[in-house]
C-alpha atoms as a PDB file:
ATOM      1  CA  UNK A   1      80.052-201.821  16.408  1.00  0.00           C
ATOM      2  CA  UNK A   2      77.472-201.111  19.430  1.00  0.00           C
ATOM      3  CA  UNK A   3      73.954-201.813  18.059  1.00  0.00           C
ATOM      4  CA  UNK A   4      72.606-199.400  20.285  1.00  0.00           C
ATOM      5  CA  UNK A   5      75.622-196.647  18.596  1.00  0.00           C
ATOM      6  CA  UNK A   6      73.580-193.484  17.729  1.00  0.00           C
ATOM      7  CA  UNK A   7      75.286-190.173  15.934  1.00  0.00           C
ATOM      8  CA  UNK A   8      75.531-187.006  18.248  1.00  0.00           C
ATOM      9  CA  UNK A   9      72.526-185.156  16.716  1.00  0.00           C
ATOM     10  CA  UNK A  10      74.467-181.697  16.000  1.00  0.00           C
ATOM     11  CA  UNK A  11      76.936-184.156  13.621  1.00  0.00           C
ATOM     12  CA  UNK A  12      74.265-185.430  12.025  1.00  0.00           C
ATOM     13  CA  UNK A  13      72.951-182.676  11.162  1.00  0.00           C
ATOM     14  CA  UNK A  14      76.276-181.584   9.803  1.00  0.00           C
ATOM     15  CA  UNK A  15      76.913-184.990   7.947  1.00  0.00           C
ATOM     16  CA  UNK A  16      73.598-184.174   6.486  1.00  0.00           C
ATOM     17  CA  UNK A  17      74.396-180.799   5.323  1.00  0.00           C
ATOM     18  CA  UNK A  18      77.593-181.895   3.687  1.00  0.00           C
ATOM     19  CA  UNK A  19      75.681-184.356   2.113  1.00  0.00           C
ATOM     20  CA  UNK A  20      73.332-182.137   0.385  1.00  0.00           C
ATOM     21  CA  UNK A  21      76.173-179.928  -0.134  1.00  0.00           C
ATOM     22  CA  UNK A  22      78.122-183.024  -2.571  1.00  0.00           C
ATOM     23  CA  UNK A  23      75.361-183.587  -4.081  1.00  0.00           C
ATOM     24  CA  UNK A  24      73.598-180.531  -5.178  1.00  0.00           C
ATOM     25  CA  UNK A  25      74.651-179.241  -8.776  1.00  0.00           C
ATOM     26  CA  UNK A  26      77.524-176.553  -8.624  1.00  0.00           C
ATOM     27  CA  UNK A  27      76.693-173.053 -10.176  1.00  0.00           C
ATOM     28  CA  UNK A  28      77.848-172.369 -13.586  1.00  0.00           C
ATOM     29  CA  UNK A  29      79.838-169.258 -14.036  1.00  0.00           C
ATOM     30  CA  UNK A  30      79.136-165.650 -15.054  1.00  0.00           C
ATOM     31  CA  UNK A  31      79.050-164.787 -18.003  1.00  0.00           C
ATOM     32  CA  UNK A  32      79.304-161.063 -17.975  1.00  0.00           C
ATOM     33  CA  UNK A  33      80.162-160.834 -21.767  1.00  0.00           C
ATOM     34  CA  UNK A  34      77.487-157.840 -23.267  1.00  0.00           C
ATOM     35  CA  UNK A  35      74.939-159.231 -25.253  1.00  0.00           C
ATOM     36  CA  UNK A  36      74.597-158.750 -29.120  1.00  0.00           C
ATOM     37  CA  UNK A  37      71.877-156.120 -29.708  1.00  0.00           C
ATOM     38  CA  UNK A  38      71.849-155.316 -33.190  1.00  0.00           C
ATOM     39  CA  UNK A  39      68.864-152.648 -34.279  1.00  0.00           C
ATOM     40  CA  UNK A  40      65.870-154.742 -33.667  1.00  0.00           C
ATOM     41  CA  UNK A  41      66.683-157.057 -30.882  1.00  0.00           C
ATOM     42  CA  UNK A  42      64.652-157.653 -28.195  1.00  0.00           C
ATOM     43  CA  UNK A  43      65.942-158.883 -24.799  1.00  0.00           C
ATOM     44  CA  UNK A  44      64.248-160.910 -21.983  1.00  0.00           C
ATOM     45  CA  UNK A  45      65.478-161.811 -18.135  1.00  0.00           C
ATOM     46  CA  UNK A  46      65.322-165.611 -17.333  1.00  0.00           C
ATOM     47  CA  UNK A  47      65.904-166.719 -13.853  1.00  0.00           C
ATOM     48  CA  UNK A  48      66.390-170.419 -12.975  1.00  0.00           C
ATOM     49  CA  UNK A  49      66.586-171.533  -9.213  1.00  0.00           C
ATOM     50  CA  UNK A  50      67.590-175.355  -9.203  1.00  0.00           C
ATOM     51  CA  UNK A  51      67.163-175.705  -5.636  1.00  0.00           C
ATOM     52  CA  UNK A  52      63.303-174.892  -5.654  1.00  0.00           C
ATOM     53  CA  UNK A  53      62.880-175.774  -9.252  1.00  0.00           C
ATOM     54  CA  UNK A  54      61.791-172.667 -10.019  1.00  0.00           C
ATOM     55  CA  UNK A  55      61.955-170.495 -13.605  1.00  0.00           C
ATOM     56  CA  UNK A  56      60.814-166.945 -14.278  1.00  0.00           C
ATOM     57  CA  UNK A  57      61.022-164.398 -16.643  1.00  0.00           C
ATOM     58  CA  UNK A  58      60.531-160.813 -17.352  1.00  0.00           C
ATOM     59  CA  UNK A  59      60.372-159.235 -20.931  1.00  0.00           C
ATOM     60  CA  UNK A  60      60.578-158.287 -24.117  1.00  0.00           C
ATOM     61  CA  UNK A  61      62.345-155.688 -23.055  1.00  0.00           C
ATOM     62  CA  UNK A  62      64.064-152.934 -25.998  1.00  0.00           C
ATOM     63  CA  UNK A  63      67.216-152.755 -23.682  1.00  0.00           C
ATOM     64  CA  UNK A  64      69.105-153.495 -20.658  1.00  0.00           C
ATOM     65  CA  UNK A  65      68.314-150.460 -19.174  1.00  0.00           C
ATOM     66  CA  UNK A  66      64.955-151.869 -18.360  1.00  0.00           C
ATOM     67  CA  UNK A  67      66.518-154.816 -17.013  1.00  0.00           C
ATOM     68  CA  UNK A  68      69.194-153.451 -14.625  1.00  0.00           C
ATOM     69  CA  UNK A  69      66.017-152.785 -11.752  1.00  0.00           C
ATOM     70  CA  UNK A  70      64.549-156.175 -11.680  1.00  0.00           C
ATOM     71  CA  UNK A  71      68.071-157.516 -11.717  1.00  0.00           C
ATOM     72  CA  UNK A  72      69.208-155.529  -8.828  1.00  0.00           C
ATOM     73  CA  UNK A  73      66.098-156.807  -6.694  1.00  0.00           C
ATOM     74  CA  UNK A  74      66.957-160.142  -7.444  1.00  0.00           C
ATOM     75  CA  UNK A  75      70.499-160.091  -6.113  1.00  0.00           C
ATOM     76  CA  UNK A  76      69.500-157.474  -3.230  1.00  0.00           C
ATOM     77  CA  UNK A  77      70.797-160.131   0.001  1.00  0.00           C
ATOM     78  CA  UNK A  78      73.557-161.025  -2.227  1.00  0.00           C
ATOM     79  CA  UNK A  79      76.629-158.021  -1.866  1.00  0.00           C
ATOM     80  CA  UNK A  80      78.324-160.021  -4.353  1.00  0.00           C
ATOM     81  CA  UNK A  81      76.247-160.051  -7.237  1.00  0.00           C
ATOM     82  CA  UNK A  82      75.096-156.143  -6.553  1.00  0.00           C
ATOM     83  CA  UNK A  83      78.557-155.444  -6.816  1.00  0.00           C
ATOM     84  CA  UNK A  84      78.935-157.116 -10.084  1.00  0.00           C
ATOM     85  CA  UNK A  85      75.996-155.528 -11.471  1.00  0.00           C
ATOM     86  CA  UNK A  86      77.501-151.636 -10.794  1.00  0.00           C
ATOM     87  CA  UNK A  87      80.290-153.034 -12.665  1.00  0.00           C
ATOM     88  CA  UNK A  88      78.311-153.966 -15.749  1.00  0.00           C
ATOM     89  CA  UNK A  89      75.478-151.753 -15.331  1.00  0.00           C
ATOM     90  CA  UNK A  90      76.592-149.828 -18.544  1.00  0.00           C
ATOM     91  CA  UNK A  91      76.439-152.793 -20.827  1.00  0.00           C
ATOM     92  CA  UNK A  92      74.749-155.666 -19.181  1.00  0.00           C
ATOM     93  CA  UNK A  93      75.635-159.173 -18.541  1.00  0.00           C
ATOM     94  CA  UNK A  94      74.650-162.385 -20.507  1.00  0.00           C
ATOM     95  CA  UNK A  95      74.649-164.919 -17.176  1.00  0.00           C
ATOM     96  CA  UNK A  96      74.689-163.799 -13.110  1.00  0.00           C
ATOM     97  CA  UNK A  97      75.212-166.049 -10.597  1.00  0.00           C
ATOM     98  CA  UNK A  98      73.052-164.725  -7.549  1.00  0.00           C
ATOM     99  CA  UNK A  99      74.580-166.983  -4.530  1.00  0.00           C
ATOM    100  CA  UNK A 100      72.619-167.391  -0.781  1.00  0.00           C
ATOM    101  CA  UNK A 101      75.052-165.377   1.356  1.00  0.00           C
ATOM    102  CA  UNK A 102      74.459-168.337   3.862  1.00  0.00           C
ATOM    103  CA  UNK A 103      72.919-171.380   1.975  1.00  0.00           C
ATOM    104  CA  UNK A 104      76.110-171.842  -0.790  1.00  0.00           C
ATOM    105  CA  UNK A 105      74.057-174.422  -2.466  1.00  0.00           C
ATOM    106  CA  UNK A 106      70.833-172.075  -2.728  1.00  0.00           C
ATOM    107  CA  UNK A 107      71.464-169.795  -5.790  1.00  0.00           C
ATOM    108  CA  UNK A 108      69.601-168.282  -8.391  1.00  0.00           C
ATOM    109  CA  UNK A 109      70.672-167.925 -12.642  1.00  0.00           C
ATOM    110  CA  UNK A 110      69.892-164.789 -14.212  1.00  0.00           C
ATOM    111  CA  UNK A 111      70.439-164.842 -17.948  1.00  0.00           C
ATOM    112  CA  UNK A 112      69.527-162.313 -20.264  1.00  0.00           C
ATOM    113  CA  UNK A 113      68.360-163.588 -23.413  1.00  0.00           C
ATOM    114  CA  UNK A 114      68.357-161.862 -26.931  1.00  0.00           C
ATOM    115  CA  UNK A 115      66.108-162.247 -30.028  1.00  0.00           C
ATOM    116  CA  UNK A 116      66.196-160.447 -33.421  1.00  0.00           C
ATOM    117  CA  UNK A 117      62.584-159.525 -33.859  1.00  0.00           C
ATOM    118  CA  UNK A 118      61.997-155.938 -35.098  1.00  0.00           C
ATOM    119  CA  UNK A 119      58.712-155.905 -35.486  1.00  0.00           C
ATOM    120  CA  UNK A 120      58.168-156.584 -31.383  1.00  0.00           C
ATOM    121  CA  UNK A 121      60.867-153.685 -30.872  1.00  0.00           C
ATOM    122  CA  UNK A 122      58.480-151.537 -32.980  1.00  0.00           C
ATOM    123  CA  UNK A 123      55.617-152.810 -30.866  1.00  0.00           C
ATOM    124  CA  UNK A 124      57.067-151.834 -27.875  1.00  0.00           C
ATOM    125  CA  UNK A 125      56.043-150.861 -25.076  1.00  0.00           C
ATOM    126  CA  UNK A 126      52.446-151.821 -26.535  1.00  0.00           C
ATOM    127  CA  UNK A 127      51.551-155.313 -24.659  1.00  0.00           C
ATOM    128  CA  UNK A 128      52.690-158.635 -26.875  1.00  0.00           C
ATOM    129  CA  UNK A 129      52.182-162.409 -26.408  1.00  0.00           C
ATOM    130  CA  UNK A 130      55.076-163.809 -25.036  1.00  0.00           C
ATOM    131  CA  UNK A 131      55.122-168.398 -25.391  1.00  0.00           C
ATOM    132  CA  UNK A 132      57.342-170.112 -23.259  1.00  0.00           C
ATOM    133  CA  UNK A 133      57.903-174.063 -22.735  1.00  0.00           C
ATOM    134  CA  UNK A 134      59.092-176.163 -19.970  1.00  0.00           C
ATOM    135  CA  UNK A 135      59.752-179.813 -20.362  1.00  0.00           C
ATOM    136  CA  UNK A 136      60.093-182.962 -20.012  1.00  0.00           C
ATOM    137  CA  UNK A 137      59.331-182.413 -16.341  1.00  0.00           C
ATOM    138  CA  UNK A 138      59.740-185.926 -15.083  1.00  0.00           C
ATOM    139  CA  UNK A 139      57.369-187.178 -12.581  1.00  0.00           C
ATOM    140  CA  UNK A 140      57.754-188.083  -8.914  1.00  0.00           C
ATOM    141  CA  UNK A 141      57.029-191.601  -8.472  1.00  0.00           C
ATOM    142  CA  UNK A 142      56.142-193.126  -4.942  1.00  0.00           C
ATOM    143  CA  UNK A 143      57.796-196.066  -4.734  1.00  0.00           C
ATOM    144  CA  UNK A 144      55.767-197.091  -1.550  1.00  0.00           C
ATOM    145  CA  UNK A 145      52.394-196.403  -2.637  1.00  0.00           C
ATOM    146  CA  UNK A 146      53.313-197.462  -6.163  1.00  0.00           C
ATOM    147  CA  UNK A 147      51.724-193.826  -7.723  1.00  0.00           C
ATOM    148  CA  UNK A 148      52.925-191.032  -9.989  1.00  0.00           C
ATOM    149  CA  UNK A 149      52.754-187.451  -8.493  1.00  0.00           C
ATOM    150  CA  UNK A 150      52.081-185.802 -11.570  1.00  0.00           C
ATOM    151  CA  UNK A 151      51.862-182.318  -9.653  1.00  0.00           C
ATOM    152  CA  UNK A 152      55.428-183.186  -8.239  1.00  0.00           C
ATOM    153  CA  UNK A 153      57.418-183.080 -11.745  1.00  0.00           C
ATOM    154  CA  UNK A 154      60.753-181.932 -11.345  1.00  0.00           C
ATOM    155  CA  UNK A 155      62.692-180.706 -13.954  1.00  0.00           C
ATOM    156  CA  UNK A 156      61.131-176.969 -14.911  1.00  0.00           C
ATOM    157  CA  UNK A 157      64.601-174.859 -13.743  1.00  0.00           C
ATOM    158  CA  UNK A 158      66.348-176.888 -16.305  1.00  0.00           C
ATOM    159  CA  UNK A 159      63.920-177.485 -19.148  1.00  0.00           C
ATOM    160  CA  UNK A 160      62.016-174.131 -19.697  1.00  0.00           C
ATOM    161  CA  UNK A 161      62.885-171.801 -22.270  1.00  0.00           C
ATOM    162  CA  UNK A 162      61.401-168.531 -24.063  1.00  0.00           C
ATOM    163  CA  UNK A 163      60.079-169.604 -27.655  1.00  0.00           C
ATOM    164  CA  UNK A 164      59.746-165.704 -28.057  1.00  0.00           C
ATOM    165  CA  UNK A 165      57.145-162.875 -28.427  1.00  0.00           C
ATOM    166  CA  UNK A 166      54.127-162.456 -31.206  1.00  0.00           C
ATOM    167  CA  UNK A 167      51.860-159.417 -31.705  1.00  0.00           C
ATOM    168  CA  UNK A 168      48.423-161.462 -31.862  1.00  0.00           C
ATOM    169  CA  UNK A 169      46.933-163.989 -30.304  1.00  0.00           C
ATOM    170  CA  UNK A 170      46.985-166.119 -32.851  1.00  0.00           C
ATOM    171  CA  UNK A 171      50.580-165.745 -34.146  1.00  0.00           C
ATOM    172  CA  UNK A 172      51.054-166.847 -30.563  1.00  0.00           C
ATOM    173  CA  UNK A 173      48.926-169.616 -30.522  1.00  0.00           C
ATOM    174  CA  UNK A 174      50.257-171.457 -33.865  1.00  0.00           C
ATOM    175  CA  UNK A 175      53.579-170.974 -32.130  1.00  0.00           C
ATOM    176  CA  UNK A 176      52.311-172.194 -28.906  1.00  0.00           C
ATOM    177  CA  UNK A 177      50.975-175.438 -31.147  1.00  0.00           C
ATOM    178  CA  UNK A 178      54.029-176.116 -32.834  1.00  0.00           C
ATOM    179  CA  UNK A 179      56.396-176.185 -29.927  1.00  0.00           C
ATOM    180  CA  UNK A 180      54.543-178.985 -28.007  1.00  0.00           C
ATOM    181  CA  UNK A 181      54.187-180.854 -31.367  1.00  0.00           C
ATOM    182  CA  UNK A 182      58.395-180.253 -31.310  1.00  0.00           C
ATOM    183  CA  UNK A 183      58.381-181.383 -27.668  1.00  0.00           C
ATOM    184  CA  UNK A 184      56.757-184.347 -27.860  1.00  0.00           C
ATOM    185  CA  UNK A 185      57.908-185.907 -30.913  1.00  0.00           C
ATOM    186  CA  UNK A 186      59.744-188.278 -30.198  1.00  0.00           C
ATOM    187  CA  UNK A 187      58.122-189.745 -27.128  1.00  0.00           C
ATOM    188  CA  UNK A 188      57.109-193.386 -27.407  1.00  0.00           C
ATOM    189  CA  UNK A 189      54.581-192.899 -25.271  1.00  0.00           C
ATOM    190  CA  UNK A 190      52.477-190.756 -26.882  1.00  0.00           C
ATOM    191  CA  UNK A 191      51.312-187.936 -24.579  1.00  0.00           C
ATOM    192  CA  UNK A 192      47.772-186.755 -23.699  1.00  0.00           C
ATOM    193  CA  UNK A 193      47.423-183.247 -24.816  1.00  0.00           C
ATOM    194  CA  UNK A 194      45.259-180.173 -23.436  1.00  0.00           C
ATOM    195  CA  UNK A 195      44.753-176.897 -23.996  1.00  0.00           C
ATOM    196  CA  UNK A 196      43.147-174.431 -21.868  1.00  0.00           C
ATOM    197  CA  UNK A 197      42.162-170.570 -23.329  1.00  0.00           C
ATOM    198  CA  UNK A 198      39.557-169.230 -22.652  1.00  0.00           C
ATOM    199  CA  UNK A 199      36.930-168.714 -25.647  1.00  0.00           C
ATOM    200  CA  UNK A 200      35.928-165.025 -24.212  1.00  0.00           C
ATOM    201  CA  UNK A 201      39.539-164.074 -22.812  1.00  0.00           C
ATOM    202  CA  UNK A 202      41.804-162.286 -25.349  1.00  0.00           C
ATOM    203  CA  UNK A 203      44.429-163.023 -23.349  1.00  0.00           C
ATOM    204  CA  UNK A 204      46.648-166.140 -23.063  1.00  0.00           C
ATOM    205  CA  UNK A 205      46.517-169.952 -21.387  1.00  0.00           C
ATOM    206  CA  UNK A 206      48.330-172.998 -21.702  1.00  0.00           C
ATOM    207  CA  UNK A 207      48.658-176.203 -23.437  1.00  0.00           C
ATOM    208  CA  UNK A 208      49.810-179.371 -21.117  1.00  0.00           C
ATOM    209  CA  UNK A 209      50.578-183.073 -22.570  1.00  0.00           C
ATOM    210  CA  UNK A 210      51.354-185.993 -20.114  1.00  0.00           C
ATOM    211  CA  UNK A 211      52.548-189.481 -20.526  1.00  0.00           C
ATOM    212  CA  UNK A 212      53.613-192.278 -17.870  1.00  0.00           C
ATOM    213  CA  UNK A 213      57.015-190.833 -18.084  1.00  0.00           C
ATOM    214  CA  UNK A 214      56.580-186.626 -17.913  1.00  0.00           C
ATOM    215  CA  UNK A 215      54.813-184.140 -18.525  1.00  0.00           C
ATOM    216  CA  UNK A 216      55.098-180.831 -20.591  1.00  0.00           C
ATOM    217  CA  UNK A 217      53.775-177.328 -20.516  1.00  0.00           C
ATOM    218  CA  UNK A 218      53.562-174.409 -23.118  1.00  0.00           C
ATOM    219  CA  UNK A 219      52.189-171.103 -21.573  1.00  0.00           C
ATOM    220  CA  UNK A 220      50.867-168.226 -23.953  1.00  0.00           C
ATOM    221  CA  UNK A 221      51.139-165.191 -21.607  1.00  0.00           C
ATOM    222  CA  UNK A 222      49.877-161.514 -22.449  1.00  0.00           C
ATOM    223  CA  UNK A 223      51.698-158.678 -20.928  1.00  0.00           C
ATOM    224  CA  UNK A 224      48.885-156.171 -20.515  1.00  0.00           C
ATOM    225  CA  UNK A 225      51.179-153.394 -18.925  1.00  0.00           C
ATOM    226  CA  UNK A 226      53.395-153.464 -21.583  1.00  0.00           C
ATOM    227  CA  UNK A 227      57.059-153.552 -21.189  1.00  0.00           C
ATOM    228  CA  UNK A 228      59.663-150.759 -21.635  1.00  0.00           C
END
């Protein structure tokens, strides 16, 4: 072959795309089963976007009902997933697959988690501490400047999760305390853990731990709007 042989740029570009397109994870399905919601249960919305590593989540919620609106924003550029949603609206959906009308390998998972807790559905819509935990995010290691890029982890659309909802601080924070002791168990290395709450805030914060290998994050988060 010509050593001087160069791709037309426009196929490149395509051989590039197609590239990406192999490679990047496929969406799971729906799941548009109703969820459980015995009296007392609790639901939240999770929403996981793999191609910007991205999680969320809204909640405790009593019902669906309040779920339905910020579900319906989500999926407003995707006709698909709107559509789906006016077929379940009625009873809800346990997984939605929101899909990039353009991008097919840009998409977003909505799940809608449940949790028996009746004394948070009693609280309700008073505000509650909510813990959550991502992790082990790995890190992103240069191999040409030989570093780690600790603020680069990847792994939080895959790894985080809702440990659930307490009505005090301090409920929260034991819980907040025994997850990272749960997440970090087992590491050889064993992680550097800190915690950051404020002594005069009330509210919530975060504790972080960080070996050679990953790092982890629990977040205590106070919803002071309440949810409904």
């Amino acid at each position: 072959m010509d050593d001087d042989f160069q791709l037309d740029p426009e196929f490149q570009d395509t051989m590039e795309w197609e590239t990406r397109k192999k490679s990047a994870s496929p969406p799971p399905d729906d799941d548009l089963s109703a969820p459980a919601t015995p009296k007392g249960t609790i639901l939240y919305l999770t929403v996981s976007t793999p191609h910007t590593d991205a999680w969320d989540w809204h909640g405790p919620f009593p019902s669906f009902a309040a779920i339905l609106p910020i579900a319906q924003h989500l999926a407003k550029d995707s006709p698909t997933a709107l559509a789906t949603l006016e077929q379940v609206k009625s009873k809800g959906f346990t997984r939605l697959v929101v899909t990039d009308p353009i991008e097919e390998t840009h998409f977003s998972v909505l799940e809608v988690l449940t949790r028996f807790n009746p004394d948070i559905r009693a609280t309700l819509p008073k505000p509650v501490f909510t813990v959550s935990a991502s992790g082990p995010m790995l890190h992103d290691y240069d191999a040409v400047y030989k570093t780690v890029k600790s603020a680069d982890a990847k792994g939080k659309s895959s790894t985080s999760q809702i440990i659930g909802s307490y009505p005090s601080r301090d409920t929260a924070l034991i819980a907040a305390k025994a997850t990272m002791q749960e997440l970090v168990v087992n590491e050889e290395d064993a992680p550097h853990v800190s915690a950051e709450f404020p002594a005069a805030d009330a509210g919530g914060g975060l504790i972080m731990a960080m070996n050679a290998r990953a790092k982890w994050e629990v977040c205590v988060f106070f919803e002071t709007e309440g949810t409904y």
